[in-house]
PDB file of N, CA and C in Angstrom:
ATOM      1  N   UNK A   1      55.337  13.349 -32.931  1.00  0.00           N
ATOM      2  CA  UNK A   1      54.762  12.195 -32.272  1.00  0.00           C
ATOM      3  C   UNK A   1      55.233  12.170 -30.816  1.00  0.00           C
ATOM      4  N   UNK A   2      54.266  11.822 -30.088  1.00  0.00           N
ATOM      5  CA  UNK A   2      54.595  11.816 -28.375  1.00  0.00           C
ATOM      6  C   UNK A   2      54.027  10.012 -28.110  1.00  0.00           C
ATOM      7  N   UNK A   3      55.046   9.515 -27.357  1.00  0.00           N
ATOM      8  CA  UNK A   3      54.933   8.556 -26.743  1.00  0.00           C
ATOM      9  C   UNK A   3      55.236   8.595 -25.078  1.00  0.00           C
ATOM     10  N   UNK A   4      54.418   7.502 -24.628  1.00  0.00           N
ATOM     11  CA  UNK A   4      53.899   7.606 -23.149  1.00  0.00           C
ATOM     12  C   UNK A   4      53.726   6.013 -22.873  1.00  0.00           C
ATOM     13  N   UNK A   5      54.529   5.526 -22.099  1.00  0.00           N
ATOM     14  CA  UNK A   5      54.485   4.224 -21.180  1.00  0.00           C
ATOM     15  C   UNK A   5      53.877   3.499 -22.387  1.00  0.00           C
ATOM     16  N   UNK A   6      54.845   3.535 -23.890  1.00  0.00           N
ATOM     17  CA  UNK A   6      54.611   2.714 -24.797  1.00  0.00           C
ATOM     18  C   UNK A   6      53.551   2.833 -26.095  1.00  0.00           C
ATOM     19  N   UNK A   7      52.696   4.014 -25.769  1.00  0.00           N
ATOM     20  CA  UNK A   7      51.692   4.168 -26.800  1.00  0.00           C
ATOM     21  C   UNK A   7      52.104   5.416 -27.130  1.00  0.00           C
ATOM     22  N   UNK A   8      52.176   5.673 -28.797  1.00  0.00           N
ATOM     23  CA  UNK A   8      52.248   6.976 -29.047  1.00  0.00           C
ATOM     24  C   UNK A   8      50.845   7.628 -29.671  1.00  0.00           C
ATOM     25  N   UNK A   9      50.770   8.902 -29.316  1.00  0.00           N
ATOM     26  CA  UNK A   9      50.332   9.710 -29.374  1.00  0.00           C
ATOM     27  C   UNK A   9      50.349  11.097 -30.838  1.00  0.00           C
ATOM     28  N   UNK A  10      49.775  11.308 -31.263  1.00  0.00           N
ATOM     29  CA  UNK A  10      49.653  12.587 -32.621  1.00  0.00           C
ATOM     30  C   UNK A  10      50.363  13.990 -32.058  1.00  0.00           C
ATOM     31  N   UNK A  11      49.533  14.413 -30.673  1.00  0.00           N
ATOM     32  CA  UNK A  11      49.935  15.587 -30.690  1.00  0.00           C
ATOM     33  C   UNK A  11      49.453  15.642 -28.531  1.00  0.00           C
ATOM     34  N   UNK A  12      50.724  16.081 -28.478  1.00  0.00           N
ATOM     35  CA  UNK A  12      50.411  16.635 -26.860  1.00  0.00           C
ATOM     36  C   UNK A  12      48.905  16.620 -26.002  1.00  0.00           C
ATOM     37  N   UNK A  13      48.120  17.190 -26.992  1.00  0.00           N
ATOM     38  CA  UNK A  13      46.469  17.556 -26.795  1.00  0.00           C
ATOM     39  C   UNK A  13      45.907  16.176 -26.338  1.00  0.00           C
ATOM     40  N   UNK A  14      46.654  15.133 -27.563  1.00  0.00           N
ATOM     41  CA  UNK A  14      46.017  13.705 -27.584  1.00  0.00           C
ATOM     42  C   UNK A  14      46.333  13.273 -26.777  1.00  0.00           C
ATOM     43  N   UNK A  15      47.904  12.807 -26.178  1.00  0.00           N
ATOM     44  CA  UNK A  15      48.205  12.060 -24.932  1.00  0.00           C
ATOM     45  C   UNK A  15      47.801  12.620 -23.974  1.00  0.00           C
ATOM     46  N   UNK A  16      47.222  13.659 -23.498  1.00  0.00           N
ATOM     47  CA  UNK A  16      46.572  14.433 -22.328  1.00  0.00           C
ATOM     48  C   UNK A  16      45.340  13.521 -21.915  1.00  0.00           C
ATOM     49  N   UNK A  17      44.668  14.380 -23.185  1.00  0.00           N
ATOM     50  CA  UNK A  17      43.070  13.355 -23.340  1.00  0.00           C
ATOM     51  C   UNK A  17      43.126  11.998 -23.416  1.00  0.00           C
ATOM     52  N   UNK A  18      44.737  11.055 -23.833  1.00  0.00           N
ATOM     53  CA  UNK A  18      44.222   9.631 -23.821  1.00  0.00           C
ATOM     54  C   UNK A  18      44.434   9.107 -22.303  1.00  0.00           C
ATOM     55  N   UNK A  19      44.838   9.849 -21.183  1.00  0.00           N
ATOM     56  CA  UNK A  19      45.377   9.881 -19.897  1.00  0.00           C
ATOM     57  C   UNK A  19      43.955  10.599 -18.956  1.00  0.00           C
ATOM     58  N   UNK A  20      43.869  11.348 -19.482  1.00  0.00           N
ATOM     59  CA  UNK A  20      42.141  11.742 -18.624  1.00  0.00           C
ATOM     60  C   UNK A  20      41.051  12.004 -19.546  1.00  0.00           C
ATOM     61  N   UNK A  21      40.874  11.662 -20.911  1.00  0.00           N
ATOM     62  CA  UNK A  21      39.635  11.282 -21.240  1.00  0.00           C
ATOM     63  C   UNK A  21      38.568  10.711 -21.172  1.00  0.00           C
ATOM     64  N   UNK A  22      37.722  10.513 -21.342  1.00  0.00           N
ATOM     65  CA  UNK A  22      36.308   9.857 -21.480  1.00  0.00           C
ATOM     66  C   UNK A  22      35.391  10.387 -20.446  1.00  0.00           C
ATOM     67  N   UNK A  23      34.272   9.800 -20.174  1.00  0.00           N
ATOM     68  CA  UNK A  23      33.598  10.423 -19.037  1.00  0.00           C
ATOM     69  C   UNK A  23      33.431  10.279 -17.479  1.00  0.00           C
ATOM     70  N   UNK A  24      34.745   9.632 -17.226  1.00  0.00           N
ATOM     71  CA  UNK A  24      34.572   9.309 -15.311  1.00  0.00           C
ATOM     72  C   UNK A  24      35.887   9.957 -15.025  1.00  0.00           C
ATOM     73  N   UNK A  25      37.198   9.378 -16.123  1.00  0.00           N
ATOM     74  CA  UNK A  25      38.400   9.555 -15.369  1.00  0.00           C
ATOM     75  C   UNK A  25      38.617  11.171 -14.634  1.00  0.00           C
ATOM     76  N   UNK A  26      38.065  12.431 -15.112  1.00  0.00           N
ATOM     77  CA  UNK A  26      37.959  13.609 -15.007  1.00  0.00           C
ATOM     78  C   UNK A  26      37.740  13.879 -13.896  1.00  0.00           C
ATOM     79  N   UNK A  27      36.351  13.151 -13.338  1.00  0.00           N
ATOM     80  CA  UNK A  27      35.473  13.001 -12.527  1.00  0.00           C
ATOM     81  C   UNK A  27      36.499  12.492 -11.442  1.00  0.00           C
ATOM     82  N   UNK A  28      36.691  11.558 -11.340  1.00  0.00           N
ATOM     83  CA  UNK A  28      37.883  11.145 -10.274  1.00  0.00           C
ATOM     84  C   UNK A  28      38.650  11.583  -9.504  1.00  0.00           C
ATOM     85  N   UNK A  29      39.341  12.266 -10.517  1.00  0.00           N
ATOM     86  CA  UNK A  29      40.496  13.099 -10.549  1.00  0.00           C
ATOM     87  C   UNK A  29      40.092  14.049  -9.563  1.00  0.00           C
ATOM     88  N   UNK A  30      39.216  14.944  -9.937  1.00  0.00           N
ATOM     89  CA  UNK A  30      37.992  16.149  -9.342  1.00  0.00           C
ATOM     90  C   UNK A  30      38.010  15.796  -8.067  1.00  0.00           C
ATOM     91  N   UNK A  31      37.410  14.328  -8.220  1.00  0.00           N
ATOM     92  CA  UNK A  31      36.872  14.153  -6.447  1.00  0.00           C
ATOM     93  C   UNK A  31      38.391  13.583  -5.427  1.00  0.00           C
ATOM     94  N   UNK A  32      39.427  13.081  -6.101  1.00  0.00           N
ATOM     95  CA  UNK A  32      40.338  13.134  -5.405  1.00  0.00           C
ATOM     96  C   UNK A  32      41.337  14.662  -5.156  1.00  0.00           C
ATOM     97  N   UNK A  33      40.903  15.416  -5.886  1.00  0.00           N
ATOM     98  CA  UNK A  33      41.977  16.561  -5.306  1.00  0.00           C
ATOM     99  C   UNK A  33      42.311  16.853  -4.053  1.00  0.00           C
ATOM    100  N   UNK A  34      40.894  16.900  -2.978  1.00  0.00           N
ATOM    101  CA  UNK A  34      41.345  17.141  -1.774  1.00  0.00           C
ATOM    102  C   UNK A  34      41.894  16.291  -0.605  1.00  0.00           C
ATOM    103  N   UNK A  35      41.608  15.009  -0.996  1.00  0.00           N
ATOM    104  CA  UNK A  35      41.383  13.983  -0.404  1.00  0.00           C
ATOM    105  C   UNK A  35      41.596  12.482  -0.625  1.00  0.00           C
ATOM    106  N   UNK A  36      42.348  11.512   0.343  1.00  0.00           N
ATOM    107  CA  UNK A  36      41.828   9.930  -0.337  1.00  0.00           C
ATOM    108  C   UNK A  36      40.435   9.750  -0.006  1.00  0.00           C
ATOM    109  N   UNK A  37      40.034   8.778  -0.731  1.00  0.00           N
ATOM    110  CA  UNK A  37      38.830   8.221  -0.767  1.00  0.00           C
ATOM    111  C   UNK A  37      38.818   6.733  -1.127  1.00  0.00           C
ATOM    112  N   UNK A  38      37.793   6.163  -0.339  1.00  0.00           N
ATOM    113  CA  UNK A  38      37.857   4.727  -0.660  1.00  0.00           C
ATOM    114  C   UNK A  38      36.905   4.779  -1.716  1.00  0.00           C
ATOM    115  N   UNK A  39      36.988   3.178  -2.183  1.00  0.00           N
ATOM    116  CA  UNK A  39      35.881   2.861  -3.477  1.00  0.00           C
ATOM    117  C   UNK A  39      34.698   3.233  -3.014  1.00  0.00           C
ATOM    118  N   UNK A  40      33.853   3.163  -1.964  1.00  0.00           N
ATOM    119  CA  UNK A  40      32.419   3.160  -1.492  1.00  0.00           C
ATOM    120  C   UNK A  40      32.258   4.777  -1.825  1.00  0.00           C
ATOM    121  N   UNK A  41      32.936   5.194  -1.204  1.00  0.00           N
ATOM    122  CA  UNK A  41      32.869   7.109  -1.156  1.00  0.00           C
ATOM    123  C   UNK A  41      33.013   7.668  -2.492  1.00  0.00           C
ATOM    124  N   UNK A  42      34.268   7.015  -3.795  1.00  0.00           N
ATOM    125  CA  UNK A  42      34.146   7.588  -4.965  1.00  0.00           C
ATOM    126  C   UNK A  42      32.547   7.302  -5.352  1.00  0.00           C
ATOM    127  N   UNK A  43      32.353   5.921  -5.244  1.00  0.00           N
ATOM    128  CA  UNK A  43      31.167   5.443  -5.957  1.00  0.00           C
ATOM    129  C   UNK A  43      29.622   6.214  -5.203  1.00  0.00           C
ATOM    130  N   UNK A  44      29.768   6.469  -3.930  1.00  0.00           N
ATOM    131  CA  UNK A  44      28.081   7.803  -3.784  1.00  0.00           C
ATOM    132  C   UNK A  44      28.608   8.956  -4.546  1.00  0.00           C
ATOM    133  N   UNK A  45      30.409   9.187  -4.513  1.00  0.00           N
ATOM    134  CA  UNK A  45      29.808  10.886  -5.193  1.00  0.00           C
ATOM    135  C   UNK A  45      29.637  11.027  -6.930  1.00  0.00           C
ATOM    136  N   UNK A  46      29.147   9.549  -7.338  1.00  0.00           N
ATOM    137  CA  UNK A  46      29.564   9.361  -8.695  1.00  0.00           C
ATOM    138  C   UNK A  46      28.380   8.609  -8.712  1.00  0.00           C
ATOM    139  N   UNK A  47      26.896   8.610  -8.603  1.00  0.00           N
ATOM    140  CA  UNK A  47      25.955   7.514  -8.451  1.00  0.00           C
ATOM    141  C   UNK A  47      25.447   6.736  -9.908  1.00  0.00           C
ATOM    142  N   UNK A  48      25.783   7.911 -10.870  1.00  0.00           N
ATOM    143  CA  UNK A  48      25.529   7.011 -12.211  1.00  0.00           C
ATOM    144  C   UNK A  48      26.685   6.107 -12.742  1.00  0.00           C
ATOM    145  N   UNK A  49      27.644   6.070 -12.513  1.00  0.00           N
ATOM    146  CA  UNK A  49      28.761   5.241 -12.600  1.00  0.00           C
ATOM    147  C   UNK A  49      28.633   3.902 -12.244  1.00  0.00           C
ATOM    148  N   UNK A  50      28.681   2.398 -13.241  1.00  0.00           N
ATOM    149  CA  UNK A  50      28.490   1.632 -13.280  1.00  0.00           C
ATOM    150  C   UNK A  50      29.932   1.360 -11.990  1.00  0.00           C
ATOM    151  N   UNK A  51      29.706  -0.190 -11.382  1.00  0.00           N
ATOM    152  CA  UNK A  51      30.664  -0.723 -10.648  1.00  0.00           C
ATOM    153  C   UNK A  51      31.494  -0.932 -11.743  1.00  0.00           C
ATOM    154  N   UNK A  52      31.693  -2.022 -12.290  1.00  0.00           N
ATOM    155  CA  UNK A  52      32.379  -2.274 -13.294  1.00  0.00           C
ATOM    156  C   UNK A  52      33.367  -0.953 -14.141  1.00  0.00           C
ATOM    157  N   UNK A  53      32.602   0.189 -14.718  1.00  0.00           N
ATOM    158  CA  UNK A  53      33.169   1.472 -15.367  1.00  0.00           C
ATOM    159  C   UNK A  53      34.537   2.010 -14.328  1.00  0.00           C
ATOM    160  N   UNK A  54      33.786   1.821 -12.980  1.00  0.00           N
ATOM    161  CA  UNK A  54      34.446   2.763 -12.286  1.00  0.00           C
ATOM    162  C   UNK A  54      35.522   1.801 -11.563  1.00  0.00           C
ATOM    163  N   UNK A  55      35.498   0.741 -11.356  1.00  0.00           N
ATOM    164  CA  UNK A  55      36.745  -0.459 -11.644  1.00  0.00           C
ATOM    165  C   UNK A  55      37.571   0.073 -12.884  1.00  0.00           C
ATOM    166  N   UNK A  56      37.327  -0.340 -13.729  1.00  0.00           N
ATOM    167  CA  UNK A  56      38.381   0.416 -14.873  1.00  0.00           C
ATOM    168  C   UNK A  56      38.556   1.251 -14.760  1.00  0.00           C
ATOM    169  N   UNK A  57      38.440   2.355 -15.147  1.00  0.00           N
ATOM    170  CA  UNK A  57      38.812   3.702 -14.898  1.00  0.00           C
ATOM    171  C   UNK A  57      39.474   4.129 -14.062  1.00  0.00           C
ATOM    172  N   UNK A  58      39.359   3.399 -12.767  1.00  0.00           N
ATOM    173  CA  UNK A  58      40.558   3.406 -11.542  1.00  0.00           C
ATOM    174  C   UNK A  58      41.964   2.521 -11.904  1.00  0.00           C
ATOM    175  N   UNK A  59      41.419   1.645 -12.245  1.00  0.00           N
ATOM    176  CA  UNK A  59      42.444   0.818 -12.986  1.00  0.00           C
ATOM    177  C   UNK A  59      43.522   1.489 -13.941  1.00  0.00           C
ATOM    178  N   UNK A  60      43.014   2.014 -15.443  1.00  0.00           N
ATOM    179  CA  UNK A  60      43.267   2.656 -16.189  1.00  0.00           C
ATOM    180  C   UNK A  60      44.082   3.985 -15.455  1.00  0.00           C
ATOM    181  N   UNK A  61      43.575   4.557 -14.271  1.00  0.00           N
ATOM    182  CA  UNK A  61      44.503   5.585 -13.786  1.00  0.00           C
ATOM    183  C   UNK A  61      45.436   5.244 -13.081  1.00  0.00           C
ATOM    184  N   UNK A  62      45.398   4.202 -12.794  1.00  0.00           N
ATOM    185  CA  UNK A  62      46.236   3.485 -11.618  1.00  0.00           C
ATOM    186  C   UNK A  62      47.782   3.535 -12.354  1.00  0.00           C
ATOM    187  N   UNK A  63      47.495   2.493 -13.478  1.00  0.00           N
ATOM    188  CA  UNK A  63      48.246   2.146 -14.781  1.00  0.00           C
ATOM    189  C   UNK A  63      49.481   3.158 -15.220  1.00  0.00           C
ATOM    190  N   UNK A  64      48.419   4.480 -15.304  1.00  0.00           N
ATOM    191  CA  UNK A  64      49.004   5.363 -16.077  1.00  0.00           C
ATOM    192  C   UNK A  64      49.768   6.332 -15.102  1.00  0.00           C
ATOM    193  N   UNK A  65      49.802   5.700 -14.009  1.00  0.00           N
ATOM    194  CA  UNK A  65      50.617   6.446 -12.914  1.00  0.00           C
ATOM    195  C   UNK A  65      49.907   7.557 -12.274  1.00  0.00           C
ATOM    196  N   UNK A  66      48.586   8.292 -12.051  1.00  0.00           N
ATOM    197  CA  UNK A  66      48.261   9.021 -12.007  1.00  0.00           C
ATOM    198  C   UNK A  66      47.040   9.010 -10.624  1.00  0.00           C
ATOM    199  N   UNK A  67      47.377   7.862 -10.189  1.00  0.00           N
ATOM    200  CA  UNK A  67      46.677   7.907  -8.599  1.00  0.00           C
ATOM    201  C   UNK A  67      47.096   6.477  -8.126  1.00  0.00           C
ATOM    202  N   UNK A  68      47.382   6.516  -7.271  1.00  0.00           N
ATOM    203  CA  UNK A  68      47.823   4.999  -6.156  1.00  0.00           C
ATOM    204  C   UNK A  68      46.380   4.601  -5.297  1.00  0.00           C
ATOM    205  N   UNK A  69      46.913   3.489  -5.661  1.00  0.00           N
ATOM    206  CA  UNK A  69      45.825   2.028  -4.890  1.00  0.00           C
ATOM    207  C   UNK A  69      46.504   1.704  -3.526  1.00  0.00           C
ATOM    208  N   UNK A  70      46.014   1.848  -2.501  1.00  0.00           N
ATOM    209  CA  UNK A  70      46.108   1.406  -1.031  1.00  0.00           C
ATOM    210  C   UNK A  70      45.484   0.700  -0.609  1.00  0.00           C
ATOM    211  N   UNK A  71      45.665  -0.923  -0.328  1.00  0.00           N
ATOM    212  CA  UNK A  71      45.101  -2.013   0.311  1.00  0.00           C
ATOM    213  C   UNK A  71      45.314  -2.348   1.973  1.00  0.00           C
ATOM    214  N   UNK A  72      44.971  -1.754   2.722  1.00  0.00           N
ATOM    215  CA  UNK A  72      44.542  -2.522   3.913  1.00  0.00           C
ATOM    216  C   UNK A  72      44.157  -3.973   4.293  1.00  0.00           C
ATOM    217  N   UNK A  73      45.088  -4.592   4.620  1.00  0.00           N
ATOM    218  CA  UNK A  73      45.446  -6.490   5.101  1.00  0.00           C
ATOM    219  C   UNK A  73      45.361  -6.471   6.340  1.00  0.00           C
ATOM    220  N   UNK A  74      44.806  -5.758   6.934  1.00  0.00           N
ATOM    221  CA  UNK A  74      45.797  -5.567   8.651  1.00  0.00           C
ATOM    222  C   UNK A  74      44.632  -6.729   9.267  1.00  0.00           C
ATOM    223  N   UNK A  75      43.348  -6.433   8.813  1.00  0.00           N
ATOM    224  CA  UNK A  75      42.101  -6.604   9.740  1.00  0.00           C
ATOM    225  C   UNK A  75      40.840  -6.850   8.768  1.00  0.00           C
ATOM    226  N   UNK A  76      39.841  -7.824   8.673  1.00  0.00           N
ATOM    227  CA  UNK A  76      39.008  -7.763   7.742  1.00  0.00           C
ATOM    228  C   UNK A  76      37.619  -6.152   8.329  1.00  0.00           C
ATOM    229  N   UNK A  77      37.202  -6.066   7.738  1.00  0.00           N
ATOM    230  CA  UNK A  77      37.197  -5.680   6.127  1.00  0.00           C
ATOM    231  C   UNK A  77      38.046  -5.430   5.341  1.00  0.00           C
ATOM    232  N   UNK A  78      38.640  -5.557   3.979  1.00  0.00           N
ATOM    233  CA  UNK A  78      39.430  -5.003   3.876  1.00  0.00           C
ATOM    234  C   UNK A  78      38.788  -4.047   2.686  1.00  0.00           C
ATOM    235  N   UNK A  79      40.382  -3.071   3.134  1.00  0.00           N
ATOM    236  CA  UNK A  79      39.867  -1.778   2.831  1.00  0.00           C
ATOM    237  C   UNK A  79      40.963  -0.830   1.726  1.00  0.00           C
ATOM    238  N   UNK A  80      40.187  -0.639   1.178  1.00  0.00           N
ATOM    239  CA  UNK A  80      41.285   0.037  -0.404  1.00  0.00           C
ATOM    240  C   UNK A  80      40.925   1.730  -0.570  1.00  0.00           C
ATOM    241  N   UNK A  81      42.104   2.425  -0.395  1.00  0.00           N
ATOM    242  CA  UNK A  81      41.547   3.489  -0.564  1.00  0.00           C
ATOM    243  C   UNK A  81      42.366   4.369  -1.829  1.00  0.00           C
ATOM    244  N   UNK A  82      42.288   5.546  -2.087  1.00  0.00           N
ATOM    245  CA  UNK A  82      42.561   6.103  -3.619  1.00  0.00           C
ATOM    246  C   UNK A  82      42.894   7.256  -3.082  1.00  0.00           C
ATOM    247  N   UNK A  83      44.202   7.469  -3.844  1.00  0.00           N
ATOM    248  CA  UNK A  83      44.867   8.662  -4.014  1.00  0.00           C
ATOM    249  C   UNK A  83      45.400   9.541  -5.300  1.00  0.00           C
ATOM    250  N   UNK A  84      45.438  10.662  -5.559  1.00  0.00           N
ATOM    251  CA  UNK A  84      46.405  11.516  -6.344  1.00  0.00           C
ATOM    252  C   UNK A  84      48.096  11.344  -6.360  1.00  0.00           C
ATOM    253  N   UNK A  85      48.295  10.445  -7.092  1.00  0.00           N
ATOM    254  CA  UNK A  85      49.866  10.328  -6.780  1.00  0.00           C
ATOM    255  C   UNK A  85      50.855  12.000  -7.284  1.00  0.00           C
ATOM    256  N   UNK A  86      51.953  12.065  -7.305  1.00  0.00           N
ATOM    257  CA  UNK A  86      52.375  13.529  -7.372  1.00  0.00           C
ATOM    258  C   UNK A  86      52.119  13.587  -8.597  1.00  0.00           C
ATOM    259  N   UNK A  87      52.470  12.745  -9.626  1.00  0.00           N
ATOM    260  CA  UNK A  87      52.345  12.896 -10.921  1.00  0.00           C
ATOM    261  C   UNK A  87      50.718  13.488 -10.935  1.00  0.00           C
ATOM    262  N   UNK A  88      50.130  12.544 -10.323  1.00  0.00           N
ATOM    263  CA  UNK A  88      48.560  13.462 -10.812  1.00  0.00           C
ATOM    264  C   UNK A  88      48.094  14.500 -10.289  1.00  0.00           C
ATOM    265  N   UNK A  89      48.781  14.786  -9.260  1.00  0.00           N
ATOM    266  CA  UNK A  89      48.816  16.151  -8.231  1.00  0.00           C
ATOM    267  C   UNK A  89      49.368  17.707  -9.563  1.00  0.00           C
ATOM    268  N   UNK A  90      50.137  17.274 -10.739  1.00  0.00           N
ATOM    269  CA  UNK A  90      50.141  17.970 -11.520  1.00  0.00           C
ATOM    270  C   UNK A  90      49.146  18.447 -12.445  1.00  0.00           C
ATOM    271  N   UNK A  91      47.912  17.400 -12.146  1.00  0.00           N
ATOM    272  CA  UNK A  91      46.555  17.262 -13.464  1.00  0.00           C
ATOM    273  C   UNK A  91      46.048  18.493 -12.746  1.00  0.00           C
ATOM    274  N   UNK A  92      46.006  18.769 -11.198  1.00  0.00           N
ATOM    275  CA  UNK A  92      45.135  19.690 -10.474  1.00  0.00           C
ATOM    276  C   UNK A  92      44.905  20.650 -10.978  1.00  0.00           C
ATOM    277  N   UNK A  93      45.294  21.586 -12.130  1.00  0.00           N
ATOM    278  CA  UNK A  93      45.251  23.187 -12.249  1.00  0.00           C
ATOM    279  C   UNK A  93      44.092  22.827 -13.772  1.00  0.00           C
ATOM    280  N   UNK A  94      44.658  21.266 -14.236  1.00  0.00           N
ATOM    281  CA  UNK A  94      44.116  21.264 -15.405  1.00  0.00           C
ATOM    282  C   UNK A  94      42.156  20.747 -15.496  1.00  0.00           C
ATOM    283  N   UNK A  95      42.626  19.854 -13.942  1.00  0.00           N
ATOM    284  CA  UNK A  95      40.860  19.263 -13.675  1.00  0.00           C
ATOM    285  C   UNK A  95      39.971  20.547 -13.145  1.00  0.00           C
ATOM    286  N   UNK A  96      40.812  21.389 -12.182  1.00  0.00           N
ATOM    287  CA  UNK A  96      40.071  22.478 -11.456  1.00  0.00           C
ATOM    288  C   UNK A  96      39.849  23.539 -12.339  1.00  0.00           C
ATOM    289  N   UNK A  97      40.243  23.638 -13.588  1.00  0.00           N
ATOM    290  CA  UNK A  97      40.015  24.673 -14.816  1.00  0.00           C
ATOM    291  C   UNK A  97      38.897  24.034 -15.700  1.00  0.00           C
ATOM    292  N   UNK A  98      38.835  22.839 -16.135  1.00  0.00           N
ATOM    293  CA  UNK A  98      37.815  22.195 -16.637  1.00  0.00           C
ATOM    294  C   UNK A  98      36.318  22.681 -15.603  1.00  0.00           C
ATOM    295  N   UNK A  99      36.832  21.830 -13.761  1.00  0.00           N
ATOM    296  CA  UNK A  99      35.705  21.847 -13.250  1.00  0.00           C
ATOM    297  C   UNK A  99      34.836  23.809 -13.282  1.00  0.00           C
ATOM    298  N   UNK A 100      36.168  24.784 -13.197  1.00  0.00           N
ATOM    299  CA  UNK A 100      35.511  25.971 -13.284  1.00  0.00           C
ATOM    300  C   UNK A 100      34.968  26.460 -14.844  1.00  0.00           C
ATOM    301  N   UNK A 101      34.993  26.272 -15.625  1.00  0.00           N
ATOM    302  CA  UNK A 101      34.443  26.399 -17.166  1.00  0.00           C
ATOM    303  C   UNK A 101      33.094  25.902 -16.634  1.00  0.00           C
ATOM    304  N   UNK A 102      32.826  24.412 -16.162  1.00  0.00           N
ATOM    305  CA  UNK A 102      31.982  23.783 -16.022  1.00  0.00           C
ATOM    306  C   UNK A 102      30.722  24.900 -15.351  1.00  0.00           C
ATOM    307  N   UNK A 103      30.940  24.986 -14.078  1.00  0.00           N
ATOM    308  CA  UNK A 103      30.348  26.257 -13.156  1.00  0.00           C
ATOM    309  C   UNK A 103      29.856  27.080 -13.986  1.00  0.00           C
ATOM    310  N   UNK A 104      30.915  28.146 -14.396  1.00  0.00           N
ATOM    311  CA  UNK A 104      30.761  29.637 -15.449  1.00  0.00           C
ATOM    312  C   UNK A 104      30.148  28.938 -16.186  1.00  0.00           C
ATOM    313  N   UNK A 105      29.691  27.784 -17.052  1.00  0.00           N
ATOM    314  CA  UNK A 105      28.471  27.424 -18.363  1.00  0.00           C
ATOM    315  C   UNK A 105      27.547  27.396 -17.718  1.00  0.00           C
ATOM    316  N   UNK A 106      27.034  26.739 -16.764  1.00  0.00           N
ATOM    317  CA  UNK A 106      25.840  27.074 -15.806  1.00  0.00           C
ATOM    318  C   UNK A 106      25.370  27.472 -15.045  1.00  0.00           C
ATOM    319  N   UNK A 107      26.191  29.137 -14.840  1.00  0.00           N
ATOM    320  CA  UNK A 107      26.037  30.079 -13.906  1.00  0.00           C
ATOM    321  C   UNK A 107      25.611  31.009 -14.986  1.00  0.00           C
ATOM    322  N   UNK A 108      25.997  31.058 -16.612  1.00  0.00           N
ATOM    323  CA  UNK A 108      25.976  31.914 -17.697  1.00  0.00           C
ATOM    324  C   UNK A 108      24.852  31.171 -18.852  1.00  0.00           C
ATOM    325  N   UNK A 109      24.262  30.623 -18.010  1.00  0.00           N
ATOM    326  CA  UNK A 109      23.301  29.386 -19.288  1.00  0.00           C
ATOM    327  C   UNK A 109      22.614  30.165 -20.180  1.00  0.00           C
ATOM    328  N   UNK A 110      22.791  29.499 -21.554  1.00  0.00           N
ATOM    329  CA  UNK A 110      22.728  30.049 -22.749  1.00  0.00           C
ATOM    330  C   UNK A 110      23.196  31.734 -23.263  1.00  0.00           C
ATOM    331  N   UNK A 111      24.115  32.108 -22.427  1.00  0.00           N
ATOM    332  CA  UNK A 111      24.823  33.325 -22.702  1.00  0.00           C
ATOM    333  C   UNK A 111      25.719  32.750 -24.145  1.00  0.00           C
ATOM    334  N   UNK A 112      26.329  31.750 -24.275  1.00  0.00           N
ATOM    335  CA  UNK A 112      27.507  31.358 -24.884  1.00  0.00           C
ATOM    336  C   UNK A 112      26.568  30.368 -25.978  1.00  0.00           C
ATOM    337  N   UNK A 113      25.581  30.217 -26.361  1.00  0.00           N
ATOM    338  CA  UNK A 113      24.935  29.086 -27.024  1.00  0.00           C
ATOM    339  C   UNK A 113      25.164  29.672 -28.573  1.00  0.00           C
ATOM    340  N   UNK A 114      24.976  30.571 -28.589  1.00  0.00           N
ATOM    341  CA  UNK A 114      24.778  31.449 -29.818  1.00  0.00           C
ATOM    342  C   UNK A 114      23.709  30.728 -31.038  1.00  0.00           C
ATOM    343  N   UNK A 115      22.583  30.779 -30.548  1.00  0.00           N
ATOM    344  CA  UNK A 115      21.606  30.407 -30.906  1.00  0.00           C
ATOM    345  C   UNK A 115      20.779  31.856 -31.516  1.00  0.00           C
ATOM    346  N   UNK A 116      20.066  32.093 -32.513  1.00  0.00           N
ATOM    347  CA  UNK A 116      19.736  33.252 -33.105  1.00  0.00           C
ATOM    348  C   UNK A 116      18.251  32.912 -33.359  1.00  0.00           C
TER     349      UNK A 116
END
């Protein structure tokens, strides 16, 4: 059993996936590797992503230690922008291996289907 900031977990595999599972947090992750980004900028490179989803999910990563929230007070607008904290600076080898599988399936389409 693996436990993590209070919830335990079955097996290593699981607390991974309960930390970047579902279908945006990945996505995030992805688009922060190189860069901060504010909410406006995650949300064009993510256009099917509900406001609301992608509120949580930032949230949810926020939480889990795995990217920092930056609020700008200085001057209105104000302005929040998103980062890879170091801890999530470790996810990098694991999002950029996902994102390349991703590529190679649709650079190799239906090579791997094994359809007969």
């Amino acid at each position: 059993m693996y436990t993590f900031k209070g919830k335990e977990y079955p097996c290593c595999a699981s607390l991974t996936m309960g930390l970047i599972g579902g279908k945006w947090k990945t996505v995030i992750l992805f688009h922060l590797i190189n860069k901060t980004l504010r909410y406006n900028e995650l949300r064009k490179k993510m256009p099917t992503v509900t406001e609301r989803t992608l509120s949580l999910q930032l949230k949810n990563l926020e939480e889990d230690g795995l990217i920092k929230r930056k609020v700008y007070t200085s001057k209105p607008p104000l302005k929040v922008e998103y980062s890879l904290t170091e801890f999530g600076k470790t996810l990098i080898p694991v999002v950029q291996s996902i994102a390349d599988w991703g590529v190679m399936t649709v650079e190799d389409k239906g090579k791997f289907t094994g359809a007969k």
